[in-house]
PDB file of N, CA and C in Angstrom:
ATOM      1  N   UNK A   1      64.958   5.054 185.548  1.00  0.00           N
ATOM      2  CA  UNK A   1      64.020   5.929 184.871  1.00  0.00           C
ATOM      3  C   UNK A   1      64.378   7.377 185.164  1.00  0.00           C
ATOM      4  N   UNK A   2      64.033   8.111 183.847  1.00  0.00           N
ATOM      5  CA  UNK A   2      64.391   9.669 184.051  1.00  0.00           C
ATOM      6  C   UNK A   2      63.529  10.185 184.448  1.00  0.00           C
ATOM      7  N   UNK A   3      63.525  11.723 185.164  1.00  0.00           N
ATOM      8  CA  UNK A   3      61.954  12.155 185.424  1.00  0.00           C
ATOM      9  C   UNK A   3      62.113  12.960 184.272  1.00  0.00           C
ATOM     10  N   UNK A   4      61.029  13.351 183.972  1.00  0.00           N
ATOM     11  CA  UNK A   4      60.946  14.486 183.250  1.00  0.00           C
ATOM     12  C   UNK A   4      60.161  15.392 183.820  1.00  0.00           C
ATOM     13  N   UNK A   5      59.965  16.813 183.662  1.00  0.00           N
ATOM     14  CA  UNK A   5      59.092  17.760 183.328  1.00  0.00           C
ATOM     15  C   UNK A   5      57.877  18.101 182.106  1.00  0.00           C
ATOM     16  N   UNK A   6      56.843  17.855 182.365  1.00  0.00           N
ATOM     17  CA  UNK A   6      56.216  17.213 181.490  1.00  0.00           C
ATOM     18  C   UNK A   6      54.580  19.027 181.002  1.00  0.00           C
ATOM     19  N   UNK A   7      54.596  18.997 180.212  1.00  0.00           N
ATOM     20  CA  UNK A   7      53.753  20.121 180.054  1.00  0.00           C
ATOM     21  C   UNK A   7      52.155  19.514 179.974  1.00  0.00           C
ATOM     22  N   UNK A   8      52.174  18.114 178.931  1.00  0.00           N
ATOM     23  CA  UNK A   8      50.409  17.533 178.950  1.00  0.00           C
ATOM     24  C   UNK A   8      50.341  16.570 179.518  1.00  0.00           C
ATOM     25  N   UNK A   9      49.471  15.769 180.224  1.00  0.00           N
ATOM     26  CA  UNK A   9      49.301  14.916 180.660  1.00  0.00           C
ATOM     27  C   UNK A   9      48.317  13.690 179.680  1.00  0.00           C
ATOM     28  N   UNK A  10      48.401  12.768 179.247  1.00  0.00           N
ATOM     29  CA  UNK A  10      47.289  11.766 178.524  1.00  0.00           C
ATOM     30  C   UNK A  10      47.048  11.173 179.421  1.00  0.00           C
ATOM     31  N   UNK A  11      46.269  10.056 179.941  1.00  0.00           N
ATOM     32  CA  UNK A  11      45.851   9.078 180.852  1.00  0.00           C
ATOM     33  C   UNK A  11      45.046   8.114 179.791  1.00  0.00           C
ATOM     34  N   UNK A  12      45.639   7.030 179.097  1.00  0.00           N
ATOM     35  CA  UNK A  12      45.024   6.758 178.479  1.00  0.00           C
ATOM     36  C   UNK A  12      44.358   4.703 178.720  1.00  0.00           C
ATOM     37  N   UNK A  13      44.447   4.535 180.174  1.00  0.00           N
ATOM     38  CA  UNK A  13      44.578   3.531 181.502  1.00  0.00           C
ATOM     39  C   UNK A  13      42.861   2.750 180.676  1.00  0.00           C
ATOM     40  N   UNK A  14      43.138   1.615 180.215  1.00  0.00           N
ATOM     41  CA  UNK A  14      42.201   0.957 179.603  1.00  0.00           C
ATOM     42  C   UNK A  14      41.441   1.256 178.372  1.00  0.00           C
ATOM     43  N   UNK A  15      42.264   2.113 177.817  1.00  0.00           N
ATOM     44  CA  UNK A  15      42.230   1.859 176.148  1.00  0.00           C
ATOM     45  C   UNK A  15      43.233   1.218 175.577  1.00  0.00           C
ATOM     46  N   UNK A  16      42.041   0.501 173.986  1.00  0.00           N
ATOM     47  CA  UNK A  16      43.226  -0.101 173.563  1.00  0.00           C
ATOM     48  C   UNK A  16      43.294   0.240 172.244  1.00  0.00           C
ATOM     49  N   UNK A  17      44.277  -0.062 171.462  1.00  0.00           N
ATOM     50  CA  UNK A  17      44.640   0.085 170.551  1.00  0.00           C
ATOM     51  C   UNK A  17      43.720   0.807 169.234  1.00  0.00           C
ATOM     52  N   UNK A  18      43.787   1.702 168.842  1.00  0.00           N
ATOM     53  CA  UNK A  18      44.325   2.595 168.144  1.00  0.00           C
ATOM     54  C   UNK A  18      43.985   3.788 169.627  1.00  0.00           C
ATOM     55  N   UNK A  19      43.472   3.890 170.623  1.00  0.00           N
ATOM     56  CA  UNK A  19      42.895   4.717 170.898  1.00  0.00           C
ATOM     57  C   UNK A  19      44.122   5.660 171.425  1.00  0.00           C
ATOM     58  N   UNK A  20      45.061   4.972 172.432  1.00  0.00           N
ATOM     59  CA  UNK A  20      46.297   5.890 173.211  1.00  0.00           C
ATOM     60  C   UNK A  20      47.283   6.504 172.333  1.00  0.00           C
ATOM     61  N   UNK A  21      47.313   5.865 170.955  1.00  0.00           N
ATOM     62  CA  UNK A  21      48.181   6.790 169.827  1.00  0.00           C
ATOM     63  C   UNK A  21      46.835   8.032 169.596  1.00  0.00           C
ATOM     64  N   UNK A  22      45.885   7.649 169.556  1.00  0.00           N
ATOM     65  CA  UNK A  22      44.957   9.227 168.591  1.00  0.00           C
ATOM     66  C   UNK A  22      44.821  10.064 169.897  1.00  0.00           C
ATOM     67  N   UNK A  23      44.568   9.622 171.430  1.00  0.00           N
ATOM     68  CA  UNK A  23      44.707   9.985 172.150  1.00  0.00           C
ATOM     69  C   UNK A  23      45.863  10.985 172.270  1.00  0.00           C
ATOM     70  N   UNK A  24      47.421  10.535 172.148  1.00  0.00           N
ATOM     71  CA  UNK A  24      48.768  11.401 171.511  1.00  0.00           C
ATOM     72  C   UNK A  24      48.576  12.346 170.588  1.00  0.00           C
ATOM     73  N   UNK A  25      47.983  12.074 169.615  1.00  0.00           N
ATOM     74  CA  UNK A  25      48.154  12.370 168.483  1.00  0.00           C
ATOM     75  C   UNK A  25      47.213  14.059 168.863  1.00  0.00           C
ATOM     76  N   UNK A  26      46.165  13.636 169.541  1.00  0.00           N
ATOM     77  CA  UNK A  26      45.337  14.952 169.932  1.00  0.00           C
ATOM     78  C   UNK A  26      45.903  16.071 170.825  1.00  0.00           C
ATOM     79  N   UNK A  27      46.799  15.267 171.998  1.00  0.00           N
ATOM     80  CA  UNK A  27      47.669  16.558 172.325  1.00  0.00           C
ATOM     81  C   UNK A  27      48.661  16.822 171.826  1.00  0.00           C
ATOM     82  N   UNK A  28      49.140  16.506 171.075  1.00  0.00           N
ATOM     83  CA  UNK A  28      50.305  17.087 169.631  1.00  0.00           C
ATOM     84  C   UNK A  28      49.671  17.866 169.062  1.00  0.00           C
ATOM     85  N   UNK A  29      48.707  18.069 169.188  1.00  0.00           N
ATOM     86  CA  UNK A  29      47.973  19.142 167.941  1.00  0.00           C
ATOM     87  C   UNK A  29      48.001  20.280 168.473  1.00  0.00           C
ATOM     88  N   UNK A  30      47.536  20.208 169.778  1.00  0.00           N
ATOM     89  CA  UNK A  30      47.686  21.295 171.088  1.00  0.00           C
ATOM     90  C   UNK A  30      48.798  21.998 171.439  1.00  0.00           C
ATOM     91  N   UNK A  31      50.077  21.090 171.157  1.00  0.00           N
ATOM     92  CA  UNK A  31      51.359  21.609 172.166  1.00  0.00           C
ATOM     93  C   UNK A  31      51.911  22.453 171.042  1.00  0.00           C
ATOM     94  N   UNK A  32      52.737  23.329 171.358  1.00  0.00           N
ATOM     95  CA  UNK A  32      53.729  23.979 170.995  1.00  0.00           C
ATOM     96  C   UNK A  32      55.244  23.129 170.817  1.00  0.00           C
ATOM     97  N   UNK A  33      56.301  23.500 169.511  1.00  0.00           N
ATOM     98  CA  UNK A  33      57.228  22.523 169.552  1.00  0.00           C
ATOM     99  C   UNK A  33      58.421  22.835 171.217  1.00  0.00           C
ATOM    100  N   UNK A  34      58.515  21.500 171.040  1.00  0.00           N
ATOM    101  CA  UNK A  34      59.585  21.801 172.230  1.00  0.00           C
ATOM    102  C   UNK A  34      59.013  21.548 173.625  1.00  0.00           C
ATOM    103  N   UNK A  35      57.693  20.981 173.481  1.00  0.00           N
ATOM    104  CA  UNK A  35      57.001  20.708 175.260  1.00  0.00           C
ATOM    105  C   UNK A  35      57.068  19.495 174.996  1.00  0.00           C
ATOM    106  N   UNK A  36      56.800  18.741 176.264  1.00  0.00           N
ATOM    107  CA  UNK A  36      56.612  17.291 176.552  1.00  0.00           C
ATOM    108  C   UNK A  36      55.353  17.184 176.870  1.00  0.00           C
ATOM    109  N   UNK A  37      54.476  15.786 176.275  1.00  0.00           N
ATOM    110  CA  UNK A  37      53.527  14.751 177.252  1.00  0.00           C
ATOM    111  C   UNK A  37      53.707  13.819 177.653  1.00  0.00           C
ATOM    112  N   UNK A  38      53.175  13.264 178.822  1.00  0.00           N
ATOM    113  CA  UNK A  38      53.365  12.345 179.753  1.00  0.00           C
ATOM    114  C   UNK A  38      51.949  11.335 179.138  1.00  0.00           C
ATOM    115  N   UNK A  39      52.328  10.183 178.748  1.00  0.00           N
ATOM    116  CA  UNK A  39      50.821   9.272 178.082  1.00  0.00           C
ATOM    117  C   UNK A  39      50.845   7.671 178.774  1.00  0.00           C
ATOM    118  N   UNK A  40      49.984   7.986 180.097  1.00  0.00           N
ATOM    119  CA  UNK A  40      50.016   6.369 180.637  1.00  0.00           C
ATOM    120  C   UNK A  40      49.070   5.681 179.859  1.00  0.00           C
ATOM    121  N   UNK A  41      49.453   4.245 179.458  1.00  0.00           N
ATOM    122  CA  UNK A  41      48.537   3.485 178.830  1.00  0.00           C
ATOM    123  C   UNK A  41      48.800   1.952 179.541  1.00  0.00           C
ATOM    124  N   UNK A  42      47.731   0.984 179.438  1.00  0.00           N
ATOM    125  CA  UNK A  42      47.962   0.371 179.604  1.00  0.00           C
ATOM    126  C   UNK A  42      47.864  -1.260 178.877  1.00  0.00           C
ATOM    127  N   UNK A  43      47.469  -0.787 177.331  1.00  0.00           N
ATOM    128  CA  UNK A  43      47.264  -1.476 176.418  1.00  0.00           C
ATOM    129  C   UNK A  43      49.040  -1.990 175.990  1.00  0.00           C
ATOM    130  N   UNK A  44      48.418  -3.125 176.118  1.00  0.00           N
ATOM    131  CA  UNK A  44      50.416  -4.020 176.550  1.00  0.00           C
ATOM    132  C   UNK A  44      50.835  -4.283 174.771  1.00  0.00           C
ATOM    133  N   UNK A  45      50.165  -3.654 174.101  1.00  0.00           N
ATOM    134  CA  UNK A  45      50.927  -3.590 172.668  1.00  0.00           C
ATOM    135  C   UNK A  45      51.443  -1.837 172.559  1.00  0.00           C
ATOM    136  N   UNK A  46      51.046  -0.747 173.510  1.00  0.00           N
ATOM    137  CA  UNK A  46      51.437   0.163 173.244  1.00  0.00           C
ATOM    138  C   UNK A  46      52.560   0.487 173.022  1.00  0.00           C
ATOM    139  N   UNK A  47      53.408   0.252 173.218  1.00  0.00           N
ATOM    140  CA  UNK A  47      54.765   0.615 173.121  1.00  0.00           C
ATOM    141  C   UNK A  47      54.894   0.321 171.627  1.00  0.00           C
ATOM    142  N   UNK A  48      54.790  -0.591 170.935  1.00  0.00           N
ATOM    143  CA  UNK A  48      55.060  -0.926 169.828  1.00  0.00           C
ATOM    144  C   UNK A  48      54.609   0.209 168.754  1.00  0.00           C
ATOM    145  N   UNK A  49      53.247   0.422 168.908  1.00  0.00           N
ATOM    146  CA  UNK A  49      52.218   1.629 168.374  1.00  0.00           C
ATOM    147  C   UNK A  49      53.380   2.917 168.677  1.00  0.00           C
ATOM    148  N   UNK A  50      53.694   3.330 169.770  1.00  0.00           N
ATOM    149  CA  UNK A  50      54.325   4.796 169.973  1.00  0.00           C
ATOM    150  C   UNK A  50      55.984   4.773 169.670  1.00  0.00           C
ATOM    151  N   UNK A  51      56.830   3.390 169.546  1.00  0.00           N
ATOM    152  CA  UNK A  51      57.692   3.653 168.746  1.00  0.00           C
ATOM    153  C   UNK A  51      57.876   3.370 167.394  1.00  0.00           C
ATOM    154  N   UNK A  52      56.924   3.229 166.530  1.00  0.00           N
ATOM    155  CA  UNK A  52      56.507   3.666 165.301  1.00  0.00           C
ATOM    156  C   UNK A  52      56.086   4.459 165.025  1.00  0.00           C
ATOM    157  N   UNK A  53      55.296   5.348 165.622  1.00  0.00           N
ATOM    158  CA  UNK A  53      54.958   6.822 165.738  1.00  0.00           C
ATOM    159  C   UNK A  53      55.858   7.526 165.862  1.00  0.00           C
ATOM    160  N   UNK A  54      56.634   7.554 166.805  1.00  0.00           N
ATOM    161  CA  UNK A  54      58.085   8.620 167.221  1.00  0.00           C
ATOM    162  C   UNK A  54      58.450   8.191 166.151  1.00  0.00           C
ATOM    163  N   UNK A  55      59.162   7.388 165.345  1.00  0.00           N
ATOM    164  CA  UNK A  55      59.927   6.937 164.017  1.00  0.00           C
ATOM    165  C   UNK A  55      59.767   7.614 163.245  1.00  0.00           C
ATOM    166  N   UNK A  56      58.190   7.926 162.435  1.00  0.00           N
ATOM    167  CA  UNK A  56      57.357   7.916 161.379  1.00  0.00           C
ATOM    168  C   UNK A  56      56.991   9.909 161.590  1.00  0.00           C
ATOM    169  N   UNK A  57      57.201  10.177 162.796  1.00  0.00           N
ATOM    170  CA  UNK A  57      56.350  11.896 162.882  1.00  0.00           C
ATOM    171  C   UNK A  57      57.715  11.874 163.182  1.00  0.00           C
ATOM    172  N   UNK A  58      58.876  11.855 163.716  1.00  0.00           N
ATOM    173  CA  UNK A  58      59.767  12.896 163.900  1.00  0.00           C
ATOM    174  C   UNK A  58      59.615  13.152 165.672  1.00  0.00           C
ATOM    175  N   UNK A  59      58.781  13.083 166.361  1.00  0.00           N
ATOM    176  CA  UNK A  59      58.029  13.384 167.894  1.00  0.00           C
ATOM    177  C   UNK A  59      58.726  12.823 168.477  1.00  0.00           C
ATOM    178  N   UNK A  60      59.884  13.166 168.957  1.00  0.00           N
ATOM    179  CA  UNK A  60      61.104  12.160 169.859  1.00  0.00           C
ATOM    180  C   UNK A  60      60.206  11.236 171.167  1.00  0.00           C
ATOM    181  N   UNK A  61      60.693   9.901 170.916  1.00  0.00           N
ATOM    182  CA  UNK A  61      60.159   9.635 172.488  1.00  0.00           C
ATOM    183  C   UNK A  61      61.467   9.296 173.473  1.00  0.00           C
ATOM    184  N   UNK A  62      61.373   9.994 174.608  1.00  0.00           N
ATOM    185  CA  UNK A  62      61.924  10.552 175.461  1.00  0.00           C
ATOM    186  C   UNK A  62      62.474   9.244 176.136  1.00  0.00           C
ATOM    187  N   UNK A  63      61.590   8.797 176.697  1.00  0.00           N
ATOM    188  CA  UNK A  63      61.215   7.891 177.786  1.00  0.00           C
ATOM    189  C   UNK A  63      59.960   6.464 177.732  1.00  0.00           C
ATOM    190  N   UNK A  64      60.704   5.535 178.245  1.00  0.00           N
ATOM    191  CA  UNK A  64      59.254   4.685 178.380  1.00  0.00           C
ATOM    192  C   UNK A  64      59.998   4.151 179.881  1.00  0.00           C
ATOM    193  N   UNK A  65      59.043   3.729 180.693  1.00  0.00           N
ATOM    194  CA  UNK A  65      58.891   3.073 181.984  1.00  0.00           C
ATOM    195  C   UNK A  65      57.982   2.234 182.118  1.00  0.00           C
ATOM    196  N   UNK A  66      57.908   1.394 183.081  1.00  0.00           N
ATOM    197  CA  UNK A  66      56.988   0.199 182.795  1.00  0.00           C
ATOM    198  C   UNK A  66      56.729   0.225 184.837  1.00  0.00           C
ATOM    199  N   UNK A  67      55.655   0.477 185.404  1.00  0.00           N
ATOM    200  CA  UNK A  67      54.930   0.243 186.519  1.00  0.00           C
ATOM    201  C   UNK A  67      53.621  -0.870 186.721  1.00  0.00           C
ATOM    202  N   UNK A  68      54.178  -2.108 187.293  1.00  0.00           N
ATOM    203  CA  UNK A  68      52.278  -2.801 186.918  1.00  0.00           C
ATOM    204  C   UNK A  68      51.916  -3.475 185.562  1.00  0.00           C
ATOM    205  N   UNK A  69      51.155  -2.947 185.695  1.00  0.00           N
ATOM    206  CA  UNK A  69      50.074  -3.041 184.181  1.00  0.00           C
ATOM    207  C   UNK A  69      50.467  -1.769 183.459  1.00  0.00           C
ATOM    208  N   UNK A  70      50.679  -0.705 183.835  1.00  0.00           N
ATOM    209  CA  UNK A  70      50.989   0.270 183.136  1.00  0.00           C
ATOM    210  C   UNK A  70      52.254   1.375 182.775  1.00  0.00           C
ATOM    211  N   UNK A  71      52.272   1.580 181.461  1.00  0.00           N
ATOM    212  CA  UNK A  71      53.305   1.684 180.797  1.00  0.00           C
ATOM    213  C   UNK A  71      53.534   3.594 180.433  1.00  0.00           C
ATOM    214  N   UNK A  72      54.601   4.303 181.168  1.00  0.00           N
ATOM    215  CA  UNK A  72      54.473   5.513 180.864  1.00  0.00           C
ATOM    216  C   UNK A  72      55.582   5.883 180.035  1.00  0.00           C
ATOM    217  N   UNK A  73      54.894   6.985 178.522  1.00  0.00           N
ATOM    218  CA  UNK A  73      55.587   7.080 177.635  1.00  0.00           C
ATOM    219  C   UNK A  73      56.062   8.547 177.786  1.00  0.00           C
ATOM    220  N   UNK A  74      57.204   9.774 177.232  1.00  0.00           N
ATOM    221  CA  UNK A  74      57.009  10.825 177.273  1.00  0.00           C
ATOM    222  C   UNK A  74      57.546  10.978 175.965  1.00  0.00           C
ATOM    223  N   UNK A  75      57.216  12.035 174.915  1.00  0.00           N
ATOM    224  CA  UNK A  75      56.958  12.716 174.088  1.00  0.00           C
ATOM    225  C   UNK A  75      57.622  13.837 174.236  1.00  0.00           C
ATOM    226  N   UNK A  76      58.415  14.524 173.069  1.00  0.00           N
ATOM    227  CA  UNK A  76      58.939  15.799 172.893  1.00  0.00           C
ATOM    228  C   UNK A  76      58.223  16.253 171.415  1.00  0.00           C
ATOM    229  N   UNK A  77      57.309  17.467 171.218  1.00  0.00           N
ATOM    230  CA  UNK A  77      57.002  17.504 170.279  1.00  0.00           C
ATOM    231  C   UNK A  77      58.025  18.271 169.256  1.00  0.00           C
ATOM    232  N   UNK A  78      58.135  18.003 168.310  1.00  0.00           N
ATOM    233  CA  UNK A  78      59.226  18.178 167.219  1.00  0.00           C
ATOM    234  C   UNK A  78      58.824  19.837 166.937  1.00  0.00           C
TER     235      UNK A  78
END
């Protein structure tokens, strides 16, 4: 796993589905292009949800790691 430097943080640890993408989706609205978020989730279909998202917006995803139950994604906003 890479580290990154990360500018937002999500915590999105027992939501599920649709919530940790709109959860994303809300600090994308926030960031400036060119920062990163860091989005732990632990809804075990997430990954699927956020690399269709990165696909579909253009929002590179960086990184995924897998700790536990929970799954950390990072985000570059386009």
């Amino acid at each position: 796993m890479l580290a990154f430097d990360y500018d937002y943080d999500v915590d999105a640890s027992g939501l599920n589905c649709p919530l940790p993408l709109l959860r994303l989706k809300k600090a994308l609205i926030a960031m400036s292009s060119g920062e990163v978020v860091r989005v732990i989730a632990t809804d075990p279909a997430a990954h699927l949800d956020f690399g269709v998202f990165a696909e579909q917006s253009g929002n590179p995803l960086l990184e995924v790691a897998k700790s536990g139950d929970k799954q950390v994604f990072y985000f570059q906003k386009k």
